[in-house]
C-alpha atoms as a PDB file:
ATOM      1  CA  UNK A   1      19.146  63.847 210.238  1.00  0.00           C
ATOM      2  CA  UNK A   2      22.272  62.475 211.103  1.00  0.00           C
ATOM      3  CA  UNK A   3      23.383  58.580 211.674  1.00  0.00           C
ATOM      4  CA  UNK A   4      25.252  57.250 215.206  1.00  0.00           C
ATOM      5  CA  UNK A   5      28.308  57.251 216.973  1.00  0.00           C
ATOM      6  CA  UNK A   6      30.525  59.062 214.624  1.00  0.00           C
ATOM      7  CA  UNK A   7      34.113  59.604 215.214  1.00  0.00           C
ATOM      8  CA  UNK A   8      35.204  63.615 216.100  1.00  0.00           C
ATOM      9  CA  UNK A   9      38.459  65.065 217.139  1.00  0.00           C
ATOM     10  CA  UNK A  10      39.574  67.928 219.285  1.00  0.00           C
ATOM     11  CA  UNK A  11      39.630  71.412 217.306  1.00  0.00           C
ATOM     12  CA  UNK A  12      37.172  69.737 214.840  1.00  0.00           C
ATOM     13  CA  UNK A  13      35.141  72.331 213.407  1.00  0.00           C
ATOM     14  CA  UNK A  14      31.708  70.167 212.116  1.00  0.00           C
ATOM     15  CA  UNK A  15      28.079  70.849 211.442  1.00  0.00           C
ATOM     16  CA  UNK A  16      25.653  70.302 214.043  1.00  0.00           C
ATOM     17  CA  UNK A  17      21.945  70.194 213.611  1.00  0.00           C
ATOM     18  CA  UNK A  18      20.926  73.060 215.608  1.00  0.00           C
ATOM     19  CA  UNK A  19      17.338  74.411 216.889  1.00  0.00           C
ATOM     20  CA  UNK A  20      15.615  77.061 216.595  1.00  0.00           C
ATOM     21  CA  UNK A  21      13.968  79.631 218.599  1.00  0.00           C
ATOM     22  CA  UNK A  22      10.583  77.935 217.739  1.00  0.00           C
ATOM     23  CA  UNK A  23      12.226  74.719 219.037  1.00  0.00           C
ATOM     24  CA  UNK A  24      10.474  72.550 216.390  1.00  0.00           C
ATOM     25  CA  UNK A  25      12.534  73.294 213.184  1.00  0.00           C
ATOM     26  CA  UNK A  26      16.573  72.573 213.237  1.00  0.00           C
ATOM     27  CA  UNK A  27      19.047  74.198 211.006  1.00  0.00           C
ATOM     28  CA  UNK A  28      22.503  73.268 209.932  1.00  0.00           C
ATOM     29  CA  UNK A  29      25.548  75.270 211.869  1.00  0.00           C
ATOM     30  CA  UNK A  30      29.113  74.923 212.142  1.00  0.00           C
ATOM     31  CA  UNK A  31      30.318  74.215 215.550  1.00  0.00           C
ATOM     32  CA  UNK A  32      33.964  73.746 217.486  1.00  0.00           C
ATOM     33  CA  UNK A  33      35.054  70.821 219.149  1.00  0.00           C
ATOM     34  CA  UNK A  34      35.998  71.671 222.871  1.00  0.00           C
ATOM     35  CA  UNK A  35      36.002  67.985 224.365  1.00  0.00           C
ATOM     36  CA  UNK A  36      34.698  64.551 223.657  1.00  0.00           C
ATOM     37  CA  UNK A  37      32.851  62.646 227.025  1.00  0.00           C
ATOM     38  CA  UNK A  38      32.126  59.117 228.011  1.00  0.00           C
ATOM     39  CA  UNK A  39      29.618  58.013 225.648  1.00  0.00           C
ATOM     40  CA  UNK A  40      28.608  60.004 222.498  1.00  0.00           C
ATOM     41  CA  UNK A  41      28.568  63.399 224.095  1.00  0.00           C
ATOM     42  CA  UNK A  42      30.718  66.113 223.377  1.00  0.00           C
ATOM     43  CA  UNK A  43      31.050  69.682 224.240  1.00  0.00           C
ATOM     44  CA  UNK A  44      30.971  72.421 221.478  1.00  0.00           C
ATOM     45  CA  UNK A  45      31.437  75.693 221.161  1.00  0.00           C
ATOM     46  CA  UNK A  46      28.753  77.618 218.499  1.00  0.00           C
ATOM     47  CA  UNK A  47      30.275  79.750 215.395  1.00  0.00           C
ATOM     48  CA  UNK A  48      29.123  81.823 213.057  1.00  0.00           C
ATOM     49  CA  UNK A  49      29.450  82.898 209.606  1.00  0.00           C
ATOM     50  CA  UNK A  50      28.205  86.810 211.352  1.00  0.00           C
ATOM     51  CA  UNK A  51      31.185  88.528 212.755  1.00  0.00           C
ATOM     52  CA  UNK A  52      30.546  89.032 216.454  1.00  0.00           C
ATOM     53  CA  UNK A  53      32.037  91.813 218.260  1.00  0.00           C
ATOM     54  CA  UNK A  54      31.585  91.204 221.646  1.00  0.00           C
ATOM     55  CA  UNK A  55      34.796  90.857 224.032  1.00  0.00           C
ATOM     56  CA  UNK A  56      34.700  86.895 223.958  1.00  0.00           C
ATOM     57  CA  UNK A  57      34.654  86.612 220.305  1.00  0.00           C
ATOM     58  CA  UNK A  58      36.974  85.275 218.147  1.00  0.00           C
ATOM     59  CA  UNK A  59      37.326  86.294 214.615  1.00  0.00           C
ATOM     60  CA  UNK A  60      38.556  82.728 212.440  1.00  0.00           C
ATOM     61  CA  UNK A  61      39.834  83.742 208.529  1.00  0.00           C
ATOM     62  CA  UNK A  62      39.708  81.140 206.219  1.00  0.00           C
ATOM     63  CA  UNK A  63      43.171  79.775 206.437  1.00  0.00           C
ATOM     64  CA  UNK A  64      42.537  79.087 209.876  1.00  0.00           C
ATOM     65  CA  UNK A  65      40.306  75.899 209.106  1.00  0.00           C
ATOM     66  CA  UNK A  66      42.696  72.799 207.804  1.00  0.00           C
ATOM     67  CA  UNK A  67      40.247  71.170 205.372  1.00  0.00           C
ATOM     68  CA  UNK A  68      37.263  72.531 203.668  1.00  0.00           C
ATOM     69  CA  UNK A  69      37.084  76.059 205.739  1.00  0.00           C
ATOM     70  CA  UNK A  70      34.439  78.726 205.040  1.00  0.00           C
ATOM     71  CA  UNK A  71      34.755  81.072 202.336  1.00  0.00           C
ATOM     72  CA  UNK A  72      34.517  84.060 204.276  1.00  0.00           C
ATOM     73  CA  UNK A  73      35.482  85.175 208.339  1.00  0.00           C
ATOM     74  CA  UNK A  74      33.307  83.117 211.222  1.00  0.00           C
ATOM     75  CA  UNK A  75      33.605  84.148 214.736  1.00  0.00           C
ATOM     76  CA  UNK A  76      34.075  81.382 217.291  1.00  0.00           C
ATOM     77  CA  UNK A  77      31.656  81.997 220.234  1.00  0.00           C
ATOM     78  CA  UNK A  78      33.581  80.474 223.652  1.00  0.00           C
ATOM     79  CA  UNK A  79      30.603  82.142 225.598  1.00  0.00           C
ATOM     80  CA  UNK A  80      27.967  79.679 223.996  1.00  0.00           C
ATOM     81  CA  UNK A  81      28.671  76.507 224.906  1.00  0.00           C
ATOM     82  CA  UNK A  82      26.281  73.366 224.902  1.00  0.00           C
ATOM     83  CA  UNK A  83      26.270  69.574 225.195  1.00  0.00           C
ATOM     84  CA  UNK A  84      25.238  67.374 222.307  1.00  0.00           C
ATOM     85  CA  UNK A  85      25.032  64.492 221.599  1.00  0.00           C
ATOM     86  CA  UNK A  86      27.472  63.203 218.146  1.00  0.00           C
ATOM     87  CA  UNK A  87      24.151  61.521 216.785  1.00  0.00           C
ATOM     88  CA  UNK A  88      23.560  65.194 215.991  1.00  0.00           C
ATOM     89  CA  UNK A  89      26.264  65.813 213.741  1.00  0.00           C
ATOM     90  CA  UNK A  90      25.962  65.717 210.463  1.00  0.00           C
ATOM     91  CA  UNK A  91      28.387  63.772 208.173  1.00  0.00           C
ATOM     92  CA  UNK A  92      30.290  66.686 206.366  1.00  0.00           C
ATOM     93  CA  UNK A  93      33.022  67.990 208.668  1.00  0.00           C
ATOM     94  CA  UNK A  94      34.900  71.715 208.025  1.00  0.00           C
ATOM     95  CA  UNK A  95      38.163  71.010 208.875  1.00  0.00           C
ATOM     96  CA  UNK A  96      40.778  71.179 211.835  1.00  0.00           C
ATOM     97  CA  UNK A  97      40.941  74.565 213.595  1.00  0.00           C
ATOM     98  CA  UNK A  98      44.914  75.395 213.417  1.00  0.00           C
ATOM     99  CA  UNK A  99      46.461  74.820 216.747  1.00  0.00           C
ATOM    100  CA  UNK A 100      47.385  78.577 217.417  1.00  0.00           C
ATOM    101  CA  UNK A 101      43.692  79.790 217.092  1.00  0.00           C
ATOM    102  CA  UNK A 102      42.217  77.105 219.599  1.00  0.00           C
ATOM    103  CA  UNK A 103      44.582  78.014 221.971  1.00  0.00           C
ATOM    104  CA  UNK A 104      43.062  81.240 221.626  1.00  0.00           C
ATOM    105  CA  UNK A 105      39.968  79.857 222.444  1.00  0.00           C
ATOM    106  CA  UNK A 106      41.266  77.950 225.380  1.00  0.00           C
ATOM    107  CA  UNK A 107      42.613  81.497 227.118  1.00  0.00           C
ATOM    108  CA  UNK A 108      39.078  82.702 226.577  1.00  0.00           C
ATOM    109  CA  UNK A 109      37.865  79.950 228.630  1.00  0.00           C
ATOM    110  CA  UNK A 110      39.771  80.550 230.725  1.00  0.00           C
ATOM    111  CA  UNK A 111      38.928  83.925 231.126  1.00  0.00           C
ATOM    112  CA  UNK A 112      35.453  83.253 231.453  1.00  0.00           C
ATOM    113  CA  UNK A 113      36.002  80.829 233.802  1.00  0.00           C
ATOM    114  CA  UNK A 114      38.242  82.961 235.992  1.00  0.00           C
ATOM    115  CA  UNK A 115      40.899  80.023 235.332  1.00  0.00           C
ATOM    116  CA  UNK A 116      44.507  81.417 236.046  1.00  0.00           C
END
């Protein structure tokens, strides 16, 4: 799967080994970044290559990825967020989510949070 402690970054957009619904077979998903813990856990929020239309959404074009990107529109999902571990991370990263978009995601928090 993937090997330890590996080094991520705030806005990182990576690929996460992910389960699913049977909860005995994992598959490979892009992820965001949202803040790094004490030890080797991080906080991430799940995206998509499907564009979700739902009011948390939000829509991420190519250009918005520094680095490799995806080929077509993602949606980042700030309303599905989980706790991993960065031993689940696989060694191919995106890119960098541009600055102006993860603030985006930060006011959507924020939002959902009832944060003023």
């Amino acid at each position: 799967m993937a090997t330890a402690s590996k080094n991520v970054n705030l806005r990182e957009v990576v690929w996460i080994w992910f389960p699913n619904a049977d909860e005995q077979d994992y598959s490979r998903r892009p992820a965001l970044v949202l803040a790094k813990l004490s030890g080797d856990d991080i906080i991430l929020a799940q995206m998509t290559t499907f564009l979700e239309r739902d009011e948390y959404s939000i829509t991420v074009h190519p250009g918005d990825i520094v680095g490799k990107s995806f080929r077509n529109d993602s949606s980042i999902r700030p309303n599905k967020l989980f706790t991993a571990c960065k031993t689940m991370l696989l060694d191919e990263k995106v890119g960098i989510l541009k600055p102006a978009i993860f603030q985006q995601v930060l006011q959507k928090l924020k939002q959902i949070f009832n944060i003023t």
